[in-house]
PDB file of N, CA and C in Angstrom:
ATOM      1  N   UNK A   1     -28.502  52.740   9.852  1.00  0.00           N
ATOM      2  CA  UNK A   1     -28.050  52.116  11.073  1.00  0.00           C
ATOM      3  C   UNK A   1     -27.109  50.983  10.689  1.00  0.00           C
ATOM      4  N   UNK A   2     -25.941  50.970  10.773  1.00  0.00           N
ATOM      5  CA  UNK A   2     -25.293  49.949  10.903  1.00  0.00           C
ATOM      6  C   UNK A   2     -25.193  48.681  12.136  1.00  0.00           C
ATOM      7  N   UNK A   3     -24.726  47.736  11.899  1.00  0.00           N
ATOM      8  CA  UNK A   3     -24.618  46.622  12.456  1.00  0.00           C
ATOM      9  C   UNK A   3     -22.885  46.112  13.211  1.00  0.00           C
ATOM     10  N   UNK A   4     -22.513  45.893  14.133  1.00  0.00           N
ATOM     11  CA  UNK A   4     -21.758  45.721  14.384  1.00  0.00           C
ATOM     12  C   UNK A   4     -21.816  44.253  14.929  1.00  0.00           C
ATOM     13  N   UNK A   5     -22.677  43.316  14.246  1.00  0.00           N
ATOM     14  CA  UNK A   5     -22.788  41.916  14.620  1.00  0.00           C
ATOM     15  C   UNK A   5     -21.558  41.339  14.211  1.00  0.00           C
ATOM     16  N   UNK A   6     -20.581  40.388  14.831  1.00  0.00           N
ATOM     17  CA  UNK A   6     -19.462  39.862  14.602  1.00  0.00           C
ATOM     18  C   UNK A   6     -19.513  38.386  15.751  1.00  0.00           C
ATOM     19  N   UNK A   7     -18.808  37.376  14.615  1.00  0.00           N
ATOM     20  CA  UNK A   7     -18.958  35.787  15.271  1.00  0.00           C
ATOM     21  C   UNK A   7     -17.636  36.081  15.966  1.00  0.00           C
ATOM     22  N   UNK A   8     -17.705  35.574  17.283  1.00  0.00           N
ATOM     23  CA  UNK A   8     -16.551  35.194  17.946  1.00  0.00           C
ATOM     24  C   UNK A   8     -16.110  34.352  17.600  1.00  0.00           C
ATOM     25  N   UNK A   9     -14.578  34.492  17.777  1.00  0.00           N
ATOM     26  CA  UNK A   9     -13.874  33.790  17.686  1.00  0.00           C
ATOM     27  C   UNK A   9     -13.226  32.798  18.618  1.00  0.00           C
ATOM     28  N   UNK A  10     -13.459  31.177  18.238  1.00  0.00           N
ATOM     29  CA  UNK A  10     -12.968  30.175  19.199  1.00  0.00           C
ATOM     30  C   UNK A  10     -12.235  28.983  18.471  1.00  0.00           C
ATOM     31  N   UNK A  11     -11.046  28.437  19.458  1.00  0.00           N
ATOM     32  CA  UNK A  11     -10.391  27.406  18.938  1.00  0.00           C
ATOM     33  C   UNK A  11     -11.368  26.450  17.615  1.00  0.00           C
ATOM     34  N   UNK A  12     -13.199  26.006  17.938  1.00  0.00           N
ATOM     35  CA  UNK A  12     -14.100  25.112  17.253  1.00  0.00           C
ATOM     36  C   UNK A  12     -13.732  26.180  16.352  1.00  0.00           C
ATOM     37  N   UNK A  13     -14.713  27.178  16.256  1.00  0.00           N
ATOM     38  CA  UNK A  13     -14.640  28.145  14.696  1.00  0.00           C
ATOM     39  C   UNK A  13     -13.386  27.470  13.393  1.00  0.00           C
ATOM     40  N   UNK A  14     -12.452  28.296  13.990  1.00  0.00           N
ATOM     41  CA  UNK A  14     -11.199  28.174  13.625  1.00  0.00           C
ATOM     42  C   UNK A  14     -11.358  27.147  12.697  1.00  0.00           C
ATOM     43  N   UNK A  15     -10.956  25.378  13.600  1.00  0.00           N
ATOM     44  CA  UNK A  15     -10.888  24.769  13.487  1.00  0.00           C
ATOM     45  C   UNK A  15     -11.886  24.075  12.016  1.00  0.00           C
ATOM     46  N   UNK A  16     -13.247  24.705  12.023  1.00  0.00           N
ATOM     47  CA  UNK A  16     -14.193  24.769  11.298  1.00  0.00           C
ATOM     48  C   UNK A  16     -13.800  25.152  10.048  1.00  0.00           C
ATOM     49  N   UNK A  17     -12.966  26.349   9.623  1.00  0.00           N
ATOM     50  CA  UNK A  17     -12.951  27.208   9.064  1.00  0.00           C
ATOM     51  C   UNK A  17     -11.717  26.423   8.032  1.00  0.00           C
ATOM     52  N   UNK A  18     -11.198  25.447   8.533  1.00  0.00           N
ATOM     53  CA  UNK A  18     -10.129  25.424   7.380  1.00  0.00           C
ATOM     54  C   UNK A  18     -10.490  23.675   7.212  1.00  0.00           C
ATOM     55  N   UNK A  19     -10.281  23.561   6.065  1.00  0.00           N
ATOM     56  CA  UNK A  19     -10.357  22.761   5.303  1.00  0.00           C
ATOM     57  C   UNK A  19      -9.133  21.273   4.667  1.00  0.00           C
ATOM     58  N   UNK A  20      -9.097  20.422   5.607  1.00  0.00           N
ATOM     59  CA  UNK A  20      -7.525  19.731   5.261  1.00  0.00           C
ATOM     60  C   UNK A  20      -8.341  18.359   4.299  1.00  0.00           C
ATOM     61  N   UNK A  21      -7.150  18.596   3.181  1.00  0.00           N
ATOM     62  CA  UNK A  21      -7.700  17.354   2.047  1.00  0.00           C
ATOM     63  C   UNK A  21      -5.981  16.986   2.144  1.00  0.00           C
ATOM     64  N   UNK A  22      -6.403  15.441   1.673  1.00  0.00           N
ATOM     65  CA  UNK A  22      -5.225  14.828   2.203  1.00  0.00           C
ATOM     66  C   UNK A  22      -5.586  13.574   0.946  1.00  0.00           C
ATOM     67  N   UNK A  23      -5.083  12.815   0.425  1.00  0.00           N
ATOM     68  CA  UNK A  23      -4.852  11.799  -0.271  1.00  0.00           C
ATOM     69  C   UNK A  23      -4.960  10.451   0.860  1.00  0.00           C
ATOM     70  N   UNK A  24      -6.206   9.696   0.467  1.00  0.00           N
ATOM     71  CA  UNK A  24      -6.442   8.673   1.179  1.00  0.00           C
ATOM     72  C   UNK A  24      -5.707   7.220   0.316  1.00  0.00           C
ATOM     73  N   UNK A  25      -4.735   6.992   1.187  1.00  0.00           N
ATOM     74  CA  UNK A  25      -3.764   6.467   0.467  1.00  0.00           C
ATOM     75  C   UNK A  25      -4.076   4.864   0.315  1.00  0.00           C
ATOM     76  N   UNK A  26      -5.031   4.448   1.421  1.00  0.00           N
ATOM     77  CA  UNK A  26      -5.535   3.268   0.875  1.00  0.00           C
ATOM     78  C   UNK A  26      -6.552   2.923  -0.328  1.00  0.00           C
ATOM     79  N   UNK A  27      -6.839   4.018  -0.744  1.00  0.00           N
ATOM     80  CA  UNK A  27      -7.191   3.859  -1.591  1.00  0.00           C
ATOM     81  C   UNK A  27      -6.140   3.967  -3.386  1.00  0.00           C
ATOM     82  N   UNK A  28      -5.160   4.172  -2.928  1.00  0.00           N
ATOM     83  CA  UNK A  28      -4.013   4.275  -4.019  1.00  0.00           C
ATOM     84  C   UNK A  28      -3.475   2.800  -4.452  1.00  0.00           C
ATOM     85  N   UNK A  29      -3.208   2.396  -5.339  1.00  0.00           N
ATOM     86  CA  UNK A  29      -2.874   1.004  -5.897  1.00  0.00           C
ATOM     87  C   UNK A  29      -1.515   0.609  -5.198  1.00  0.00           C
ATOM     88  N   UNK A  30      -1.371  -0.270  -4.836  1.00  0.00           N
ATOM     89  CA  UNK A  30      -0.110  -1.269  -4.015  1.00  0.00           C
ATOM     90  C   UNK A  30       0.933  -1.180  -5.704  1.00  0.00           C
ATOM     91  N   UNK A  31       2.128  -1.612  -5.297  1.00  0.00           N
ATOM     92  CA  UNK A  31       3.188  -1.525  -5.844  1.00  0.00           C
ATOM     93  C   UNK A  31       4.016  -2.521  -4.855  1.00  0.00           C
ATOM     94  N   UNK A  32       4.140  -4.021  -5.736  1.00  0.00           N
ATOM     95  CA  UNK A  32       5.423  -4.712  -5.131  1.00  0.00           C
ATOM     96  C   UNK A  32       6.635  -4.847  -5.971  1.00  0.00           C
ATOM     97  N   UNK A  33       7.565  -4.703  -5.342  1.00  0.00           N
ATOM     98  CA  UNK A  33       9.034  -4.474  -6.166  1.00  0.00           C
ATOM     99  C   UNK A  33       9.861  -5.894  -6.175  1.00  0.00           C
ATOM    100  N   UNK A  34      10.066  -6.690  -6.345  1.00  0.00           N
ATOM    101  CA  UNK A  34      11.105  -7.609  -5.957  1.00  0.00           C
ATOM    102  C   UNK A  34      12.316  -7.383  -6.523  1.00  0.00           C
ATOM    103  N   UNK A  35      13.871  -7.757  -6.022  1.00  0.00           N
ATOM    104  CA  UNK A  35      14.633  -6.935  -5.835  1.00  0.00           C
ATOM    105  C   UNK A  35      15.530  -8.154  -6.970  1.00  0.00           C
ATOM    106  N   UNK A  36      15.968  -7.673  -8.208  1.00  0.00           N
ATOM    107  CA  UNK A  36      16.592  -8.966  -8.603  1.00  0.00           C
ATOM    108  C   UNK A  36      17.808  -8.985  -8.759  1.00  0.00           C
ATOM    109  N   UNK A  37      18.259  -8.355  -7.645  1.00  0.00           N
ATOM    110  CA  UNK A  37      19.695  -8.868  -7.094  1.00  0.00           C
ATOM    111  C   UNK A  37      19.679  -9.801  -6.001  1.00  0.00           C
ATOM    112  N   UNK A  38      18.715  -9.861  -5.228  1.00  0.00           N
ATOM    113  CA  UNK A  38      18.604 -10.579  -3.937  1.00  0.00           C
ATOM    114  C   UNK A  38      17.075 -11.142  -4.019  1.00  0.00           C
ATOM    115  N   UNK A  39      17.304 -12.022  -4.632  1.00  0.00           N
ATOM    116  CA  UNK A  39      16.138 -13.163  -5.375  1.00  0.00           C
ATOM    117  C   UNK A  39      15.637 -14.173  -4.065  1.00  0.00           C
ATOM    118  N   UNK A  40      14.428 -14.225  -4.079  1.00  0.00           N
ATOM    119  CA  UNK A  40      13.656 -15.183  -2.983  1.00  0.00           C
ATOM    120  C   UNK A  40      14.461 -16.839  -3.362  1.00  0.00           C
ATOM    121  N   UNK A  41      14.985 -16.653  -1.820  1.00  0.00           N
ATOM    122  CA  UNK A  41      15.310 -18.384  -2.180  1.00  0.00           C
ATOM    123  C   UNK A  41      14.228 -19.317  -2.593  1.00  0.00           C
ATOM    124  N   UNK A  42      14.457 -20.483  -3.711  1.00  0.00           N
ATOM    125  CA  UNK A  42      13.238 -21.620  -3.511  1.00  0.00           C
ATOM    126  C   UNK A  42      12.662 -22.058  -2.761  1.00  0.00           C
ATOM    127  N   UNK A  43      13.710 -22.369  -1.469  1.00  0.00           N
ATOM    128  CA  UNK A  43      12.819 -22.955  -0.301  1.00  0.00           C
ATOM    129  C   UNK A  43      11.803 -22.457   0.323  1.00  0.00           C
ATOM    130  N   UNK A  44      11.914 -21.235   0.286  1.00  0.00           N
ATOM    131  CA  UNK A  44      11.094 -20.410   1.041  1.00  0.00           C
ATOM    132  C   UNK A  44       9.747 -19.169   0.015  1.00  0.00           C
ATOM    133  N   UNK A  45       9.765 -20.201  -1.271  1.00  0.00           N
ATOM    134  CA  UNK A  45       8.987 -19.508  -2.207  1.00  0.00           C
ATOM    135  C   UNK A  45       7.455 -19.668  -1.911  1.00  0.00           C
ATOM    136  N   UNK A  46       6.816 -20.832  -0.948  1.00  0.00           N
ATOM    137  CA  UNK A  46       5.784 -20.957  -0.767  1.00  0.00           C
ATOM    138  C   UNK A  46       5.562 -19.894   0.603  1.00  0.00           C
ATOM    139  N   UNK A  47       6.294 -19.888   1.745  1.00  0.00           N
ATOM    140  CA  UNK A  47       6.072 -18.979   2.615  1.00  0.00           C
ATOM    141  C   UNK A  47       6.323 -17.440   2.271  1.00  0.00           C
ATOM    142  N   UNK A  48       7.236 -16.888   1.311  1.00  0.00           N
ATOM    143  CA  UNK A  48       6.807 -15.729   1.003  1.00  0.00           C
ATOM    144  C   UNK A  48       5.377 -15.526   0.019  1.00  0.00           C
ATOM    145  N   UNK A  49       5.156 -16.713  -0.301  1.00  0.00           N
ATOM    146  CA  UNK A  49       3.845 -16.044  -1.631  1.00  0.00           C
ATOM    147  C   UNK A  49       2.499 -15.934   0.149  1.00  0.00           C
ATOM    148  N   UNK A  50       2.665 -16.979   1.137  1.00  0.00           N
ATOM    149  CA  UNK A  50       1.698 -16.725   1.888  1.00  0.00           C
ATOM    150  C   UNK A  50       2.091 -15.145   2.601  1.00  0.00           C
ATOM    151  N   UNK A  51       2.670 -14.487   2.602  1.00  0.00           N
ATOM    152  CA  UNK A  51       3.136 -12.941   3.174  1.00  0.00           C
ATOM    153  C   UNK A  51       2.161 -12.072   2.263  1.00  0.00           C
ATOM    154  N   UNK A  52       1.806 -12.331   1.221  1.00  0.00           N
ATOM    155  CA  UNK A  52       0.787 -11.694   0.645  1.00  0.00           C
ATOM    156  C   UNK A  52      -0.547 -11.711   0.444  1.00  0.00           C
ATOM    157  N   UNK A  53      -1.601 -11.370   0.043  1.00  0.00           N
ATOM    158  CA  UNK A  53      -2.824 -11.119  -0.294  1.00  0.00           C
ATOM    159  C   UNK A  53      -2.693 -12.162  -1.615  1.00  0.00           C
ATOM    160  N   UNK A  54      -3.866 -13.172  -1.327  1.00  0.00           N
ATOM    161  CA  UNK A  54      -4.267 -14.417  -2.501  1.00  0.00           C
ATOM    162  C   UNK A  54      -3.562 -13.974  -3.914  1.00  0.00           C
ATOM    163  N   UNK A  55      -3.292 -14.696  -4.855  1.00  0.00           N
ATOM    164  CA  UNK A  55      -3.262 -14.146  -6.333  1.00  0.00           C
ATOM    165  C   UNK A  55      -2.537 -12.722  -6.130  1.00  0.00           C
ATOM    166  N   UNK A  56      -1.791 -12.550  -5.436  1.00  0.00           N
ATOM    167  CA  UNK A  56      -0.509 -11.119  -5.795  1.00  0.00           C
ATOM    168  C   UNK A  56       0.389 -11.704  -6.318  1.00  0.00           C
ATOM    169  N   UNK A  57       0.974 -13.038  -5.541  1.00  0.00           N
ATOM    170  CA  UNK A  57       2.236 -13.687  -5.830  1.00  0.00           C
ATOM    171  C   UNK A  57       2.250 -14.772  -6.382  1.00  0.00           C
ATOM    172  N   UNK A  58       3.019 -14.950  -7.739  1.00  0.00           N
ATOM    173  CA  UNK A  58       2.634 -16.195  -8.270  1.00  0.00           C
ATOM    174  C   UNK A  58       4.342 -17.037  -8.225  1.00  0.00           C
ATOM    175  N   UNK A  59       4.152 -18.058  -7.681  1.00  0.00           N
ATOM    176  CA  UNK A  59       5.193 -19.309  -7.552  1.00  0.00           C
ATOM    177  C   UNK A  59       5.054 -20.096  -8.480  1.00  0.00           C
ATOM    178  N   UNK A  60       6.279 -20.567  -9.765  1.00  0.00           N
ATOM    179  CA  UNK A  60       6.189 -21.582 -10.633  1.00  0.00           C
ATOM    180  C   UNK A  60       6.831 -22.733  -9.669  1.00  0.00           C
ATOM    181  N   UNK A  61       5.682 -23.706 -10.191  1.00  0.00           N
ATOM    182  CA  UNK A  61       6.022 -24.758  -9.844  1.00  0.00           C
ATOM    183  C   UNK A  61       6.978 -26.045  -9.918  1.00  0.00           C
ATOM    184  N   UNK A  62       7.692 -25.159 -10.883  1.00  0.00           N
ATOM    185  CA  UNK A  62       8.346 -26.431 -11.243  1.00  0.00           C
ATOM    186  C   UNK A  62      10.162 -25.806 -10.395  1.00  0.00           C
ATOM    187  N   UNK A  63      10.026 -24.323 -10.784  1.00  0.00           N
ATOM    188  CA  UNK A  63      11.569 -24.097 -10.700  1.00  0.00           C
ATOM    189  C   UNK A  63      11.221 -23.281  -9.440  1.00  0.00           C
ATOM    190  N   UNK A  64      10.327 -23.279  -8.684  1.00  0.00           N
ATOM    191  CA  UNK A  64      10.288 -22.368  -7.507  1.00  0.00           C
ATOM    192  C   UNK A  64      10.154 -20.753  -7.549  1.00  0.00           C
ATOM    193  N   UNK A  65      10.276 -19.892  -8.745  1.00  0.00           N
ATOM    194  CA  UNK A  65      10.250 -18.688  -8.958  1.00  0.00           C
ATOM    195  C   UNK A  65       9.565 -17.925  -8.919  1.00  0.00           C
ATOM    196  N   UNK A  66       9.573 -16.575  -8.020  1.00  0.00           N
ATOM    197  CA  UNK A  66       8.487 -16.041  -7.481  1.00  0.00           C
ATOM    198  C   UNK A  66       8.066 -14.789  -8.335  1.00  0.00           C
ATOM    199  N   UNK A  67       7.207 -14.585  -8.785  1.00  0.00           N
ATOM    200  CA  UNK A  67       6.796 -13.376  -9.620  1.00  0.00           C
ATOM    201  C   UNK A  67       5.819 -12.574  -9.077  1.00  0.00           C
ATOM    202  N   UNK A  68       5.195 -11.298  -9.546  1.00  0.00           N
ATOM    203  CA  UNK A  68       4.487 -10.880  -8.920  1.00  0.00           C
ATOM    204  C   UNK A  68       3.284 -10.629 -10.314  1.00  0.00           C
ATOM    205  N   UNK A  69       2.155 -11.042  -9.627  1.00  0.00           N
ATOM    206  CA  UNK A  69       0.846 -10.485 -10.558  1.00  0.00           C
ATOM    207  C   UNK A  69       0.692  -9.326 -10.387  1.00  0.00           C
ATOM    208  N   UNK A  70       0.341  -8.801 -11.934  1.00  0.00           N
ATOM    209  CA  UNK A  70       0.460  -7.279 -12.197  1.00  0.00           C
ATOM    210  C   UNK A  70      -1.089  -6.811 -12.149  1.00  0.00           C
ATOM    211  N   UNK A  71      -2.092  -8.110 -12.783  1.00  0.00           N
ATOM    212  CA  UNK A  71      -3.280  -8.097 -12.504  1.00  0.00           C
ATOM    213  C   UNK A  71      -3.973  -8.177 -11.261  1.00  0.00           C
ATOM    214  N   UNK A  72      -3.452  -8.889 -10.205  1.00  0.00           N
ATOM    215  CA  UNK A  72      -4.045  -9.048  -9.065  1.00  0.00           C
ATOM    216  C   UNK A  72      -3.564  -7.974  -8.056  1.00  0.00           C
ATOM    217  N   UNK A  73      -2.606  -6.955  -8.073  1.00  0.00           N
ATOM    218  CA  UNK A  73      -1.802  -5.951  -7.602  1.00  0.00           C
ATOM    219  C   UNK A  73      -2.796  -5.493  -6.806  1.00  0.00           C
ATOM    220  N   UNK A  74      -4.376  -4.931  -7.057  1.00  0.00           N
ATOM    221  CA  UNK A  74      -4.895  -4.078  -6.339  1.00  0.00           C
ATOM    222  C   UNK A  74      -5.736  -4.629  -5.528  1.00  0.00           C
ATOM    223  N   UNK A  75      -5.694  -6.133  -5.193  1.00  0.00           N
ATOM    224  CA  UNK A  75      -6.173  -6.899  -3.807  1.00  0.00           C
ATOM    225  C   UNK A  75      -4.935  -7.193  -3.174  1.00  0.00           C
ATOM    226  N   UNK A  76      -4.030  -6.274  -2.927  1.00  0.00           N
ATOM    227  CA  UNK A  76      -2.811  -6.544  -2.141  1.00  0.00           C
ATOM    228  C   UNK A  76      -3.611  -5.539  -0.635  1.00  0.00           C
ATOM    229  N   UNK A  77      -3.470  -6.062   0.252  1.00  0.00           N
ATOM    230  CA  UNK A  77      -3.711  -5.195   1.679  1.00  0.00           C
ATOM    231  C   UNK A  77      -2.615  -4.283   2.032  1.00  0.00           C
ATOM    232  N   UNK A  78      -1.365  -4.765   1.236  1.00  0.00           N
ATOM    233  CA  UNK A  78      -0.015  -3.783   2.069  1.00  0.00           C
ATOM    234  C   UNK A  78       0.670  -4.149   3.757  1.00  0.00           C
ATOM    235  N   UNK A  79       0.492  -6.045   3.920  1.00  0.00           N
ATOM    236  CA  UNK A  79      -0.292  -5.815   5.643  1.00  0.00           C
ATOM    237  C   UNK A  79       1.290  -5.875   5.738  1.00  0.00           C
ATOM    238  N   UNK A  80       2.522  -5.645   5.358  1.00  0.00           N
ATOM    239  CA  UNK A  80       3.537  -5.681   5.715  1.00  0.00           C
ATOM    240  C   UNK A  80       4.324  -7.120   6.531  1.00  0.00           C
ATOM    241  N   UNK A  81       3.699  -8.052   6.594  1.00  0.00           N
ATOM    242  CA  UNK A  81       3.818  -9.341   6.856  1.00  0.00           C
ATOM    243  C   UNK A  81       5.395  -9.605   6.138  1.00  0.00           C
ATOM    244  N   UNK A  82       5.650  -9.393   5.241  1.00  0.00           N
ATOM    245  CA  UNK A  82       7.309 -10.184   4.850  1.00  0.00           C
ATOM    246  C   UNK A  82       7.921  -8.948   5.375  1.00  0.00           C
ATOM    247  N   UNK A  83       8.160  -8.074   5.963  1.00  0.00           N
ATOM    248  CA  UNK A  83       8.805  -7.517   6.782  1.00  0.00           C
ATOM    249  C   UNK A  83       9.283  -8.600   8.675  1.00  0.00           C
ATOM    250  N   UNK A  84       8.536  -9.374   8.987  1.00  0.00           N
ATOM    251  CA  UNK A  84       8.803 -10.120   9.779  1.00  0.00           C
ATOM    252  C   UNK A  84       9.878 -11.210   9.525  1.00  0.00           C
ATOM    253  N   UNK A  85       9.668 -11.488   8.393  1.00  0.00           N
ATOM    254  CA  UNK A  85      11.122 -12.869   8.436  1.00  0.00           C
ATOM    255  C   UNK A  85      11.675 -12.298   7.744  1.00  0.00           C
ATOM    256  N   UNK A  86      13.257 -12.713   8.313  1.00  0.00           N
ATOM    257  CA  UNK A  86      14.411 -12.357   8.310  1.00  0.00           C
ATOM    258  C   UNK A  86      14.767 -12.827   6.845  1.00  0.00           C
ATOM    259  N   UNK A  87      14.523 -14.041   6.272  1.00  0.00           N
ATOM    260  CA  UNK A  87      14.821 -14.421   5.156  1.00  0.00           C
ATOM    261  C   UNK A  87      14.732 -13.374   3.955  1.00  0.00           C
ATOM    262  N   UNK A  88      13.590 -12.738   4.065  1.00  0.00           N
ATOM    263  CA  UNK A  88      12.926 -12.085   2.977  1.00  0.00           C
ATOM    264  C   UNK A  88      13.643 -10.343   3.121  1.00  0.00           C
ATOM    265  N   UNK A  89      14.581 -10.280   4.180  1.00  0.00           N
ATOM    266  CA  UNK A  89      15.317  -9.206   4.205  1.00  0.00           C
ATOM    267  C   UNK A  89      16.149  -8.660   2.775  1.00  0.00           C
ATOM    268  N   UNK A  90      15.538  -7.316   2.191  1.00  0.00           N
ATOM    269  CA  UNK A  90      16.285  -6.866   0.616  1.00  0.00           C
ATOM    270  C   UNK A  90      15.689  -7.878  -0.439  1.00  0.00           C
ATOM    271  N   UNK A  91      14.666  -8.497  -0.134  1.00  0.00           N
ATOM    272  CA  UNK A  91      13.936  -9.044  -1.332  1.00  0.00           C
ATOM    273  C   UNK A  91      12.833  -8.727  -1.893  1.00  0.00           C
ATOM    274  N   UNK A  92      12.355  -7.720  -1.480  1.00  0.00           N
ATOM    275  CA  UNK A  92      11.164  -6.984  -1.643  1.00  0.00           C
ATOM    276  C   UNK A  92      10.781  -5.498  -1.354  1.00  0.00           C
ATOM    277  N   UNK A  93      10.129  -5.138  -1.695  1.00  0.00           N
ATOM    278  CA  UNK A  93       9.839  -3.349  -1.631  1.00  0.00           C
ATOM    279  C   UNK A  93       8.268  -3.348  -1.386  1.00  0.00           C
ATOM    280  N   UNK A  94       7.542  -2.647  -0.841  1.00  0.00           N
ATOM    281  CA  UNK A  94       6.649  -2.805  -0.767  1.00  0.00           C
ATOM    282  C   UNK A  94       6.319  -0.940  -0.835  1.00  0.00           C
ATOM    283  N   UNK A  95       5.533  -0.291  -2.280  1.00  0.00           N
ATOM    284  CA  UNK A  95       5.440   1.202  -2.751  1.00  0.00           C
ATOM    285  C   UNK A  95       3.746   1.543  -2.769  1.00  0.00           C
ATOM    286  N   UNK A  96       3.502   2.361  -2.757  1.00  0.00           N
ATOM    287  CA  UNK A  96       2.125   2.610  -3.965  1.00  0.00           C
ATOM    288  C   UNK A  96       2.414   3.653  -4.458  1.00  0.00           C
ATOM    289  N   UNK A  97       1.593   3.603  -5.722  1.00  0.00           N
ATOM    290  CA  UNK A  97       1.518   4.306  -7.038  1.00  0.00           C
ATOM    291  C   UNK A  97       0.763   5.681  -6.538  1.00  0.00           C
ATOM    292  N   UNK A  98       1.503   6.740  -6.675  1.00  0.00           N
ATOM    293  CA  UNK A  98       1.078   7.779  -6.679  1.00  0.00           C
ATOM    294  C   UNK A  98      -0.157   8.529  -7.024  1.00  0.00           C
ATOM    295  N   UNK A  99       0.056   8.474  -8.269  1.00  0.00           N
ATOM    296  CA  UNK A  99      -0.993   9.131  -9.127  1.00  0.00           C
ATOM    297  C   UNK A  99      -2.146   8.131  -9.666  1.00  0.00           C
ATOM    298  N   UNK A 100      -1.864   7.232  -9.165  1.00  0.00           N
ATOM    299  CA  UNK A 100      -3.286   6.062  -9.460  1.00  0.00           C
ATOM    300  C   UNK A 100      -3.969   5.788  -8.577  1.00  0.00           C
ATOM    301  N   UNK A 101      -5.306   5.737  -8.990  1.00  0.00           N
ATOM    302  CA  UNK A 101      -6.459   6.483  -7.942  1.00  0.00           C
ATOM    303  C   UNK A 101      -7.774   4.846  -8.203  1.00  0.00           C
ATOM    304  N   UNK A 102      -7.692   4.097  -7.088  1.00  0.00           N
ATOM    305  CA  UNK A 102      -8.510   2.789  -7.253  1.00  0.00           C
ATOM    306  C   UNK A 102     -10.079   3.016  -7.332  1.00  0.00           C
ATOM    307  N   UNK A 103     -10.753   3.983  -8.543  1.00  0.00           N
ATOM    308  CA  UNK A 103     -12.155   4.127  -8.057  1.00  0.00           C
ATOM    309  C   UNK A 103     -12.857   2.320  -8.965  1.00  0.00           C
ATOM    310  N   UNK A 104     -13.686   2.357  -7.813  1.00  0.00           N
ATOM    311  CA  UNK A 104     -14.614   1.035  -7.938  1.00  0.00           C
ATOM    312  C   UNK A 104     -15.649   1.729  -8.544  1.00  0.00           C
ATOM    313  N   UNK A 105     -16.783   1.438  -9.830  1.00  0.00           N
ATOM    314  CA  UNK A 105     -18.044   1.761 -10.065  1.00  0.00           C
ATOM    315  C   UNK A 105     -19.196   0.817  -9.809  1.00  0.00           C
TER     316      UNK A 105
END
């Protein structure tokens, strides 16, 4: 005796049936670029280091120069904040790293 039991088919099933993996990108390491053709003015070296996440951006104190910590990179939020002032227009890039994967143990 055979069986001719068969699941219908519905939009849920379907939907069930396939599987989407996707790269959760907050979890991928921040990447800041600064652009050194179009260098952060001094004046404004303390308000761009506040555009970032604590310890990303480091300001010397003496000559105003803005660098970026390579160590502190992966407490950057990405919150896009120096995109708002105009000053900081072509002075920055804001990427993440592809293939680097932030697991915490």
């Amino acid at each position: 005796m055979e069986s001719s039991w068969s699941v219908p088919t519905t939009p849920l099933r379907d939907t069930l049936l396939i599987v989407v993996l996707a790269t959760a990108t907050y979890r991928l390491l921040p990447l800041v670029v600064l652009n050194p053709e179009r260098p952060v003015p001094p004046e404004d070296a303390e308000n761009f280091q506040k555009c970032f996440s604590p310890g990303v951006i480091n300001v010397d104190p003496v000559t105003k120069v803005v660098s970026v910590d390579e160590k502190n990179l992966r407490n950057e939020t990405m919150s896009r904040e120096v995109f708002r002032h105009k000053e900081f227009e072509g002075c920055v890039e804001l990427k993440r790293v592809r293939d680097f994967f932030i697991c915490e143990t």
